[in-house]
N, C-alpha and C. Protein backbone atom coordinates (compact mmCIF):
# COMPACT_ATOMS: atom_id res chain seq x y z
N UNK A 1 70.17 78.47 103.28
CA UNK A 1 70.59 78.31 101.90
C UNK A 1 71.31 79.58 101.44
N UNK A 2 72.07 79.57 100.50
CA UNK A 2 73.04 80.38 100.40
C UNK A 2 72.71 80.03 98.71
N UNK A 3 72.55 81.45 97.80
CA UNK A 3 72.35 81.53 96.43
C UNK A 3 73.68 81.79 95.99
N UNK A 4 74.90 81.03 94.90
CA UNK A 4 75.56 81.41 94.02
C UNK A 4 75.27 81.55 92.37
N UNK A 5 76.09 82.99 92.37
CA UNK A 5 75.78 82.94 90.66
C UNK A 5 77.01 82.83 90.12
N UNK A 6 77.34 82.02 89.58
CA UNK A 6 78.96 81.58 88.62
C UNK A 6 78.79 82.07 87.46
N UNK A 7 79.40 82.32 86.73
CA UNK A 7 79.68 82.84 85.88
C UNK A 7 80.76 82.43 85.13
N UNK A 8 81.25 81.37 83.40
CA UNK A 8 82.11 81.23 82.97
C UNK A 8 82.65 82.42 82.15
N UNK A 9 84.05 82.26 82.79
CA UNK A 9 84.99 83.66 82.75
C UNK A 9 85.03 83.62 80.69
N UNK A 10 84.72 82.44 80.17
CA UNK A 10 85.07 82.27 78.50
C UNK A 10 84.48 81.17 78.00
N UNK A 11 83.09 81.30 77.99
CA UNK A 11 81.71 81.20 77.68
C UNK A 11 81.38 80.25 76.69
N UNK A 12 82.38 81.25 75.52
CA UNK A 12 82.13 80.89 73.94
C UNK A 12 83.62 79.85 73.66
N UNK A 13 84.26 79.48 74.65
CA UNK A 13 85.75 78.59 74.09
C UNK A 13 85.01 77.34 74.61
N UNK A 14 85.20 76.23 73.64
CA UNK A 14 86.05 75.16 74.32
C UNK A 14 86.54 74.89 75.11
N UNK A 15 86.32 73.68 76.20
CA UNK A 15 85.44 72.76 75.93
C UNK A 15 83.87 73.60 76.76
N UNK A 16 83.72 75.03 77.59
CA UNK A 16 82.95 75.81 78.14
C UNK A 16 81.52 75.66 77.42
N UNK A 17 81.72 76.04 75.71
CA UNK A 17 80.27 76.04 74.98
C UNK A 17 79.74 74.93 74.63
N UNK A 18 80.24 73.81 75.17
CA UNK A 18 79.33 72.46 75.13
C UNK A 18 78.70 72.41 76.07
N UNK A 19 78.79 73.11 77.77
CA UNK A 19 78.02 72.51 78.88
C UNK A 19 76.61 73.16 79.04
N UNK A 20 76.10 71.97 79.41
CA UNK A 20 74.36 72.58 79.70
C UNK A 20 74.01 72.49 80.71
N UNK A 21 75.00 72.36 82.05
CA UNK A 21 74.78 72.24 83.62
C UNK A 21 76.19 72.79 84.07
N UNK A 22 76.01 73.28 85.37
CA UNK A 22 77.12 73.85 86.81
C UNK A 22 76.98 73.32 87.61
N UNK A 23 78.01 72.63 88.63
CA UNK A 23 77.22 72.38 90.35
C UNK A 23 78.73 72.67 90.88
N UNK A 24 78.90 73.27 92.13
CA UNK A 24 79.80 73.03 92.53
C UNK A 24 80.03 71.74 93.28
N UNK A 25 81.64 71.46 93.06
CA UNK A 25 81.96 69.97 93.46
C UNK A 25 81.94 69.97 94.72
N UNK A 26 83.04 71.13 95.24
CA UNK A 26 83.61 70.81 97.01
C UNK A 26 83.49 72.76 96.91
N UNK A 27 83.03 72.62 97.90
CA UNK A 27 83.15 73.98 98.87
C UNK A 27 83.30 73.91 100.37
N UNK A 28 83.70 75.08 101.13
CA UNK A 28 83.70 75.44 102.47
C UNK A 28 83.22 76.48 102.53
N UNK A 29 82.65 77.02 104.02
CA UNK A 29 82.53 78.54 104.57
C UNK A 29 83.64 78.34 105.34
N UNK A 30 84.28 79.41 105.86
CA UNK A 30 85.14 79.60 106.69
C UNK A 30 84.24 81.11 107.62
N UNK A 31 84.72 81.50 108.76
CA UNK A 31 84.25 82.69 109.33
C UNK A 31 85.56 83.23 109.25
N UNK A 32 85.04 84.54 109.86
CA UNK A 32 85.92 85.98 110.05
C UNK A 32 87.44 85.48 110.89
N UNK A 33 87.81 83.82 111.87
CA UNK A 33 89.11 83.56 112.02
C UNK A 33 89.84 82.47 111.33
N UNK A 34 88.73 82.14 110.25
CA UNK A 34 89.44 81.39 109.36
C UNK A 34 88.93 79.49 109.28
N UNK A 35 88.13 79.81 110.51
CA UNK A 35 87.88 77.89 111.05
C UNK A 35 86.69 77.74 110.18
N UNK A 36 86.39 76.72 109.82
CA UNK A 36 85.75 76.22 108.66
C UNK A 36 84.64 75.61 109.47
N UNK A 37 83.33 76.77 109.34
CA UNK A 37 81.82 76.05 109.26
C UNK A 37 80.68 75.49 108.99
N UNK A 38 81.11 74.97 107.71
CA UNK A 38 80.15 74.56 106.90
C UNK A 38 80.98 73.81 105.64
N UNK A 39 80.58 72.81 105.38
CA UNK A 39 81.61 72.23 103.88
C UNK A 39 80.79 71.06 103.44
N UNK A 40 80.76 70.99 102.13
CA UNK A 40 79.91 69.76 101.38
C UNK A 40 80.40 69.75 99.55
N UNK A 41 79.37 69.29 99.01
CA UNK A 41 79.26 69.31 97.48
C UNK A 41 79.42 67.97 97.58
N UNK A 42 78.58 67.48 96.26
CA UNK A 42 78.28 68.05 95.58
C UNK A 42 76.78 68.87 95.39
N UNK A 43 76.99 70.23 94.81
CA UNK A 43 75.37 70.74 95.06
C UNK A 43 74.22 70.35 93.35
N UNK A 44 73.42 70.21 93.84
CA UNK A 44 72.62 70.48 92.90
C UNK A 44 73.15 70.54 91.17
N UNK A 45 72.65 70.35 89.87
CA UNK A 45 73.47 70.95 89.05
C UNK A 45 72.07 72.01 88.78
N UNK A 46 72.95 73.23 88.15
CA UNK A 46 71.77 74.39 87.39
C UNK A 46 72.37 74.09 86.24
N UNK A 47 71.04 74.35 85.54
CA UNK A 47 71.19 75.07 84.11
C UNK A 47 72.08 76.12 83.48
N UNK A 48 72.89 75.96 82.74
CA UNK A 48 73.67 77.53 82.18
C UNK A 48 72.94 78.01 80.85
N UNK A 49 72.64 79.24 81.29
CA UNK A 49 72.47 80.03 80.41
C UNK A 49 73.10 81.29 79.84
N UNK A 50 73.56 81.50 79.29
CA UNK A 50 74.64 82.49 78.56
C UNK A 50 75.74 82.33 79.33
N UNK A 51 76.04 81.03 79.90
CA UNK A 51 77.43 81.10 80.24
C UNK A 51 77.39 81.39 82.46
N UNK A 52 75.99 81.46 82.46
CA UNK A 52 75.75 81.48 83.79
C UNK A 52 74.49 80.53 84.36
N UNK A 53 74.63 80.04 85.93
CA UNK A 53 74.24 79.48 86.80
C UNK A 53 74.63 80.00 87.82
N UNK A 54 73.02 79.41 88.39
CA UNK A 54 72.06 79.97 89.99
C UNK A 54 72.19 78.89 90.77
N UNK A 55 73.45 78.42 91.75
CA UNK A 55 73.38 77.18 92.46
C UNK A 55 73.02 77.74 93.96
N UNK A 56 72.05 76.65 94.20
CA UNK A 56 72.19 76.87 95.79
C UNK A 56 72.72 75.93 96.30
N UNK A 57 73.05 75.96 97.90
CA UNK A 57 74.30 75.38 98.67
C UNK A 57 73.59 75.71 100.02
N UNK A 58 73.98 74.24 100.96
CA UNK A 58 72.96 74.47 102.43
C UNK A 58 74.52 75.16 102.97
N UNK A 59 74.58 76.18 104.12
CA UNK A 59 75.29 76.75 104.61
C UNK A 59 75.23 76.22 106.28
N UNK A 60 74.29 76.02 106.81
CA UNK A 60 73.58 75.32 107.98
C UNK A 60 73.29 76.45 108.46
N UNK A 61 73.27 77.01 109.99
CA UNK A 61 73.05 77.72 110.32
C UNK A 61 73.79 78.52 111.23
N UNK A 62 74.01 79.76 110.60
CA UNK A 62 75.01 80.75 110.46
C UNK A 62 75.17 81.86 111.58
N UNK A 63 75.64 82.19 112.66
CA UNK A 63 75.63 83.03 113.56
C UNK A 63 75.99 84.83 112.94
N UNK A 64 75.07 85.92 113.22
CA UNK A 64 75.10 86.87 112.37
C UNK A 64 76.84 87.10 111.81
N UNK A 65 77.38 87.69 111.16
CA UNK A 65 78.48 88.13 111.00
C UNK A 65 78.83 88.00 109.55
N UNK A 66 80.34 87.71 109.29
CA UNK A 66 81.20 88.21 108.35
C UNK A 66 82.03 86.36 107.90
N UNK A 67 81.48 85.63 106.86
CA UNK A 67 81.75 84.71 106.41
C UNK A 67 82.35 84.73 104.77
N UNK A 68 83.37 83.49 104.68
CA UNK A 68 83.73 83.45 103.58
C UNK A 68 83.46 82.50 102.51
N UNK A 69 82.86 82.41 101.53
CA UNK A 69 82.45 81.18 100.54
C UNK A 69 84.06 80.53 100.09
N UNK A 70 84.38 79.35 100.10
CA UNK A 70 85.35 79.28 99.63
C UNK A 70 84.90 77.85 98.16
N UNK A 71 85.35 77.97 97.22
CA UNK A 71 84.82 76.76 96.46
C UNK A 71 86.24 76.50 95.73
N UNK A 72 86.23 75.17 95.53
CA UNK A 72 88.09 74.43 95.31
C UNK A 72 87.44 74.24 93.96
N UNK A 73 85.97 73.16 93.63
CA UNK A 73 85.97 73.23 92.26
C UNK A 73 84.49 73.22 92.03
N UNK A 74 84.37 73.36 90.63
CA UNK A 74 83.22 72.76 89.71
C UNK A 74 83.25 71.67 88.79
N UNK A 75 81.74 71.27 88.75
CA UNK A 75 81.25 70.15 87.53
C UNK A 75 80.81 70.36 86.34
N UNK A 76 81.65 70.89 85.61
CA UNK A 76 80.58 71.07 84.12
C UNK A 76 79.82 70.03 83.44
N UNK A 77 78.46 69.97 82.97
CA UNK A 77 77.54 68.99 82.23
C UNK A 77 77.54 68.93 80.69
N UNK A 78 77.67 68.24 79.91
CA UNK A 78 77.15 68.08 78.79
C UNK A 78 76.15 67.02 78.19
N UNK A 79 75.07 66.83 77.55
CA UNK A 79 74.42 65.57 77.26
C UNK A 79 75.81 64.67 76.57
N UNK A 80 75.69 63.78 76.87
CA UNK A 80 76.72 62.60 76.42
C UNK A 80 78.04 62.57 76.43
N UNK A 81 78.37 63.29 77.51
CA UNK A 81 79.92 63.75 77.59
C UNK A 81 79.79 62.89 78.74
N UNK A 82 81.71 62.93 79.28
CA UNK A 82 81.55 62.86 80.72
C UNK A 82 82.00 64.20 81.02
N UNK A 83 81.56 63.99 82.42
CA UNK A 83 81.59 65.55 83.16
C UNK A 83 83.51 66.15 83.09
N UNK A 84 82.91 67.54 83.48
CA UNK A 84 84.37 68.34 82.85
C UNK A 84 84.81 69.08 84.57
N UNK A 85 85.47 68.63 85.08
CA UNK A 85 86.11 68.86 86.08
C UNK A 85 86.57 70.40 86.22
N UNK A 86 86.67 71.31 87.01
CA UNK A 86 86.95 72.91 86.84
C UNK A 86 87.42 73.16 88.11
N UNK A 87 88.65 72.73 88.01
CA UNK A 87 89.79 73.08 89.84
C UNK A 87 89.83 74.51 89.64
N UNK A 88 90.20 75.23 90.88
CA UNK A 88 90.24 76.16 91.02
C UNK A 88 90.35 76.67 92.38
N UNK A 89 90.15 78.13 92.71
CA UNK A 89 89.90 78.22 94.12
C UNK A 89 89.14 79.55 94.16
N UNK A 90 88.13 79.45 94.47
CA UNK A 90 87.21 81.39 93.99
C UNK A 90 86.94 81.44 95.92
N UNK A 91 87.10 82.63 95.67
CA UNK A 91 86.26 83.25 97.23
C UNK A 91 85.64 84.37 97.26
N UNK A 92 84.66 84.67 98.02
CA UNK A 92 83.41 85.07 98.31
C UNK A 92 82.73 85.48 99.82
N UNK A 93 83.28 86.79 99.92
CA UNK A 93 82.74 87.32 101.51
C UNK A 93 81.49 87.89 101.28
N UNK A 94 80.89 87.21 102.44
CA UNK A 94 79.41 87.76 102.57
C UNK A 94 79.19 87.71 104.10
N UNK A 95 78.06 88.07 104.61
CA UNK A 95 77.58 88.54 105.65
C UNK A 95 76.11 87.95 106.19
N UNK A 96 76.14 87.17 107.08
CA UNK A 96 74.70 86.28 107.56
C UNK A 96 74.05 86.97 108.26
C-alpha cells in the first residue's frame, strides 16, 4: 500500500469548497525506465479536511528502488451533487 496526501491547490474557490470526499480516479507507477508497474483506480474515497486527503492505493509488490506515482485524475464528492471530475497529471518519485 502506498499512502497519498493531496492537497487542493484552492481550497476555499468553487466548485473545491463544496467537496466532502477525494479518491483518485486512474493512476500508474512507472519505474526508474519508464515501463508501467502497477495501474488501477478507482481508490477508496477519503474525507477532506481543510482542503486535504489521506488516500491509499495498492501498488502490488514493488522490487527495492526508485518509482514514479503518476495520477491522470481525481473524484471530488459532495452530498447530493454529482461527482466533480479533476484531469490533470501530478507526479510523485518515491523509493520502495
Amino acid at each position: 500500500m502506498l499512502t497519498v496526501t493531496a492537497a487542493l491547490a484552492r481550497p476555499q474557490e468553487i466548485p473545491y469548497r463544496e467537496l466532502d470526499t477525494l479518491c483518485i480516479a486512474r493512476y500508474r507507477i512507472t519505474d526508474s525506465a519508464g515501463r508501467t508497474v502497477a495501474e488501477g483506480g478507482p481508490t477508496d474515497a477519503a474525507s477532506l479536511r481543510n482542503g486535504t486527503a489521506e488516500l491509499a492505493l495498492t501498488c502490488g509488490a514493488l522490487a527495492g528502488g526508485e518509482y514514479t506515482l503518476v495520477i491522470e485524475s481525481f473524484t471530488g464528492g459532495a452530498k447530493a451533487d454529482a461527482p466533480l471530475p479533476i484531469a490533470g497529471g501530478w507526479r510523485c518519485v518515491f523509493c520502495a
